[in-house]
C-alpha atoms as a PDB file:
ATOM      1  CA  UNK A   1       2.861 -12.787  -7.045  1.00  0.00           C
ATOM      2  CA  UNK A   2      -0.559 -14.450  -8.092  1.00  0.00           C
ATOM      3  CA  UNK A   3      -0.676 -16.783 -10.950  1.00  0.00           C
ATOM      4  CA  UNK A   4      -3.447 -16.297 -13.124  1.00  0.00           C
ATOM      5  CA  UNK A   5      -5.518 -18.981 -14.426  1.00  0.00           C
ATOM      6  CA  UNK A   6      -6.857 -19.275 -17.992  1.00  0.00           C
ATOM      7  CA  UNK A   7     -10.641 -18.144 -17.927  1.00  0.00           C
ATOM      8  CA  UNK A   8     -12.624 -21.146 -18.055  1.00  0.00           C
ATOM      9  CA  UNK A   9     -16.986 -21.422 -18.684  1.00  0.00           C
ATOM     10  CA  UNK A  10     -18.752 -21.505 -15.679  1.00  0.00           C
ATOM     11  CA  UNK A  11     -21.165 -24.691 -15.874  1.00  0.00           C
ATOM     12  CA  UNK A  12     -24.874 -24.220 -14.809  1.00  0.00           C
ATOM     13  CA  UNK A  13     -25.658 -26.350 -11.388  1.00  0.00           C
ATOM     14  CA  UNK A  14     -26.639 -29.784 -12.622  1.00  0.00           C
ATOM     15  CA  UNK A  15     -29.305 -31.923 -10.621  1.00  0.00           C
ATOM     16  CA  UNK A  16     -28.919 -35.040  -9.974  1.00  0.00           C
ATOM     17  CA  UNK A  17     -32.492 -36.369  -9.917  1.00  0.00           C
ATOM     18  CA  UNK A  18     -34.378 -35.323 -13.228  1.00  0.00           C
ATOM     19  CA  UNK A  19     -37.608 -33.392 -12.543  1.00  0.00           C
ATOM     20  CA  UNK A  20     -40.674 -34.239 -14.419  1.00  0.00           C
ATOM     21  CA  UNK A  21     -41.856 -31.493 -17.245  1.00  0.00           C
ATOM     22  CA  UNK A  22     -44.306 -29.526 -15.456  1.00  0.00           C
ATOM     23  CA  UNK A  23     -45.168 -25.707 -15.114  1.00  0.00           C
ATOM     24  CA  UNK A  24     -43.246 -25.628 -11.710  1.00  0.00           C
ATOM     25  CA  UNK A  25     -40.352 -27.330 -13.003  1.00  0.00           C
ATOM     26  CA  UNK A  26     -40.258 -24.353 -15.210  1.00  0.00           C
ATOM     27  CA  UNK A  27     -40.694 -21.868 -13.166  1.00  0.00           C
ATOM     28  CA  UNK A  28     -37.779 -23.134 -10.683  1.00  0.00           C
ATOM     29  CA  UNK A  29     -35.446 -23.112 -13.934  1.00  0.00           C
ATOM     30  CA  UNK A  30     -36.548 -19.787 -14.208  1.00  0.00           C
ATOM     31  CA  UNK A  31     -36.123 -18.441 -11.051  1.00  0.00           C
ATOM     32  CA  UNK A  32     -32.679 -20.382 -10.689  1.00  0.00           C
ATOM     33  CA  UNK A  33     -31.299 -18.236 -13.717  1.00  0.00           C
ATOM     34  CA  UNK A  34     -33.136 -14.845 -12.324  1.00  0.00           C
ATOM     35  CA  UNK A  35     -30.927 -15.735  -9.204  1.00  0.00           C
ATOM     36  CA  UNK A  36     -27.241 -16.456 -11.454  1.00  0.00           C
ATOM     37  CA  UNK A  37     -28.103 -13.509 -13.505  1.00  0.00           C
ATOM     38  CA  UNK A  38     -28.221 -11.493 -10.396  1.00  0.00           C
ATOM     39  CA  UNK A  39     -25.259 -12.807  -8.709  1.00  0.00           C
ATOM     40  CA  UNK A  40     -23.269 -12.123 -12.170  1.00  0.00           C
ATOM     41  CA  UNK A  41     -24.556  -8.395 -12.584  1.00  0.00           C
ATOM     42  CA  UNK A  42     -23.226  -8.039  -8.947  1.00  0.00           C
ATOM     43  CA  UNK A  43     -20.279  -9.695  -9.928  1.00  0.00           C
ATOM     44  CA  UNK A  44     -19.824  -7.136 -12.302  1.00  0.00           C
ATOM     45  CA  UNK A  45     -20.455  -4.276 -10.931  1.00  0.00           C
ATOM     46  CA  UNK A  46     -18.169  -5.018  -8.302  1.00  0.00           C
ATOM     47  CA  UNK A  47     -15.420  -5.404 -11.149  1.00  0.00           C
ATOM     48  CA  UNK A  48     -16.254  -1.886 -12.830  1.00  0.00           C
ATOM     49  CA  UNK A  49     -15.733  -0.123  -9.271  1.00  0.00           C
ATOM     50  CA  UNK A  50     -12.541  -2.061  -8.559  1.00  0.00           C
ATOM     51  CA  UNK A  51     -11.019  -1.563 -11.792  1.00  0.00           C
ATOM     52  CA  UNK A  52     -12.512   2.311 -10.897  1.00  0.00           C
ATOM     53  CA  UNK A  53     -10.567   2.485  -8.286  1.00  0.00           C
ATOM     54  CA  UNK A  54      -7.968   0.691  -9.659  1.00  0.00           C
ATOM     55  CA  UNK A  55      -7.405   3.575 -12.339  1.00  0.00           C
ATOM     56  CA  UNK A  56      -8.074   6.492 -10.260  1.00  0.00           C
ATOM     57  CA  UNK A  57      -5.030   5.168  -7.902  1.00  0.00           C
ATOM     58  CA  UNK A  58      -3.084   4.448 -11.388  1.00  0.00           C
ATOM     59  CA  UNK A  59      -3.958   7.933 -12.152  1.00  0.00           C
ATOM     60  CA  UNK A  60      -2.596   9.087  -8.505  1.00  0.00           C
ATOM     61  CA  UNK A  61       0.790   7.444  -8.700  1.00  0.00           C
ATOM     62  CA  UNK A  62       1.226   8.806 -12.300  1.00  0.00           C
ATOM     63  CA  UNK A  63       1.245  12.437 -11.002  1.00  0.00           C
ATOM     64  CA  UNK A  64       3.081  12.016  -7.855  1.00  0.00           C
ATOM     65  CA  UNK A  65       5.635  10.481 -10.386  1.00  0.00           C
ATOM     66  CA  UNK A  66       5.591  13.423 -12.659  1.00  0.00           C
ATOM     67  CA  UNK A  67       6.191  15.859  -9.324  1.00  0.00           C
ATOM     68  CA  UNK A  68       9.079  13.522  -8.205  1.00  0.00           C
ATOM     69  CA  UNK A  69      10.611  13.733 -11.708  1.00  0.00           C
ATOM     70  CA  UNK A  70      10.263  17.163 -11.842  1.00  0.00           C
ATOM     71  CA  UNK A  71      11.553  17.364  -8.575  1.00  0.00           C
ATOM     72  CA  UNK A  72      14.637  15.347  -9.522  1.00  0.00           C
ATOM     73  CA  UNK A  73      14.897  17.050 -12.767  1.00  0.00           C
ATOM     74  CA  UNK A  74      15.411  20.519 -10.392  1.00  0.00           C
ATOM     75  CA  UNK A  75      17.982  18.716  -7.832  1.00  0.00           C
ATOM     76  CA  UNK A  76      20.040  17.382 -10.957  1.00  0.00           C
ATOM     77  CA  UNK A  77      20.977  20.639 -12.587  1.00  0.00           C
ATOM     78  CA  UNK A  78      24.211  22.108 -11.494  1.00  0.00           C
ATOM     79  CA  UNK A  79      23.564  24.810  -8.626  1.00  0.00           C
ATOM     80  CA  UNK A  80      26.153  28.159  -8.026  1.00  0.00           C
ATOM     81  CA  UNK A  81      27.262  27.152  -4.168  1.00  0.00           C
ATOM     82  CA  UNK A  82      28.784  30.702  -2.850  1.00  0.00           C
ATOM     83  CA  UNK A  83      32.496  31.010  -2.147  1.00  0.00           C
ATOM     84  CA  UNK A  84      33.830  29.778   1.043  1.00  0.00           C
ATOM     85  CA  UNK A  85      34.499  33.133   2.022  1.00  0.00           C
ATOM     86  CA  UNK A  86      30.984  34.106   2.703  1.00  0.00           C
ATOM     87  CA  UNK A  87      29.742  31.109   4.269  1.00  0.00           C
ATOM     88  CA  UNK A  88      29.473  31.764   7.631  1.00  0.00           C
ATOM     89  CA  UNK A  89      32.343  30.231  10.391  1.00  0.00           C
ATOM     90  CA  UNK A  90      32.177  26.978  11.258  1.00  0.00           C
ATOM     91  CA  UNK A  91      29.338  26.348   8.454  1.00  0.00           C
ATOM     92  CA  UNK A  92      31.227  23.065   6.801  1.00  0.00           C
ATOM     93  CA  UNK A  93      28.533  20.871   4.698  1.00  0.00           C
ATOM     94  CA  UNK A  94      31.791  18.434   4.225  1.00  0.00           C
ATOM     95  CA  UNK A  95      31.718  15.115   6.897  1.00  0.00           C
ATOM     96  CA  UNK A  96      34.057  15.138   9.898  1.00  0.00           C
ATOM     97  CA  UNK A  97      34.965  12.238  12.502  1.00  0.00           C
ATOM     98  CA  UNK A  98      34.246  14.538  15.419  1.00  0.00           C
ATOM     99  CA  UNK A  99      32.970  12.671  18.044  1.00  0.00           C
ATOM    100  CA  UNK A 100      31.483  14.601  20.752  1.00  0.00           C
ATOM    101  CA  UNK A 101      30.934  12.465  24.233  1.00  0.00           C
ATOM    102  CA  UNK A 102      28.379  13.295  26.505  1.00  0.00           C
ATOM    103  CA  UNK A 103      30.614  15.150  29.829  1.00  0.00           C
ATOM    104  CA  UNK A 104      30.566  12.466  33.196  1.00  0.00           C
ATOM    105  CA  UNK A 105      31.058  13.637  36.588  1.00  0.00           C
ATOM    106  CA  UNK A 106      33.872  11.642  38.042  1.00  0.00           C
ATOM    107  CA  UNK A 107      32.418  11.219  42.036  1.00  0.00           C
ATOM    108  CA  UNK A 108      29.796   9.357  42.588  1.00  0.00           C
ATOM    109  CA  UNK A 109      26.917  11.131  44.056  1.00  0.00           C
ATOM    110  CA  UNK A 110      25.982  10.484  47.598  1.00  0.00           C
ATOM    111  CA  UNK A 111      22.413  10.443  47.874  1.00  0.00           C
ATOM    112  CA  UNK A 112      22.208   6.585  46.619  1.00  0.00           C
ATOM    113  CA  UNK A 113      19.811   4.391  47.845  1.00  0.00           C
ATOM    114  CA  UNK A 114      19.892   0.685  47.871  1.00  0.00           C
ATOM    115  CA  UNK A 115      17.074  -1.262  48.046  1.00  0.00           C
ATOM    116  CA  UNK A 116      17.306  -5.898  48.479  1.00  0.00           C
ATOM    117  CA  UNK A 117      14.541  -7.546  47.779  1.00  0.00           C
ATOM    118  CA  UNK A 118      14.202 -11.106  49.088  1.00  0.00           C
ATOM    119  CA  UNK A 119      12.454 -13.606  46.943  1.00  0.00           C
END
């Protein structure tokens, strides 16, 4: 299983040279956090459909887990089986040690081919 790591604040990209204080210096700041603030709405919309489908799948396994417990519930309670008498003959639910092998001719038959192949 995944380890999960404690949440930690995502830094904004740092330059390395600093850029005089102009208009256009501005406007790339600007535009750089139009561009993270994009990404991050992404980012979270992708989250709110996964954890979507997440839930509806949660949901899913829920029921099916009701219907097998109900299901369960039904094979647990103690059914009337009919007296042996009326079963039918040979109709034994118990396990036996029968082993039935598959009937071999004893002579071989005569229409064999053989067939050498020389390497």
């Amino acid at each position: 299983m995944n380890t999960k790591r404690a949440p930690r604040r995502i830094f904004p990209k740092v330059s390395t040279m600093p850029r005089q204080q102009t208009e256009a210096a501005q406007y790339l700041d600007m535009y750089k956090l139009t561009v993270e603030k994009k990404r991050l709405q992404q980012e979270l919309e992708y989250i709110d459909e996964r954890r979507q489908r997440l839930c509806d799948r949660l949901a899913e396994i829920n029921l099916e887990t009701e219907g097998l417990d109900a299901q369960a519930s039904i094979l647990r309670q103690p059914t009337q089986s009919p007296p042996i008498a009326t079963r039918p003959q040979g109709m034994s639910f118990a396990p036996t040690a029968n082993v039935y092998l598959p009937e071999r001719s004893t002579s071989a038959p005569d229409d064999y081919n053989t067939l050498t192949l020389d390497y």
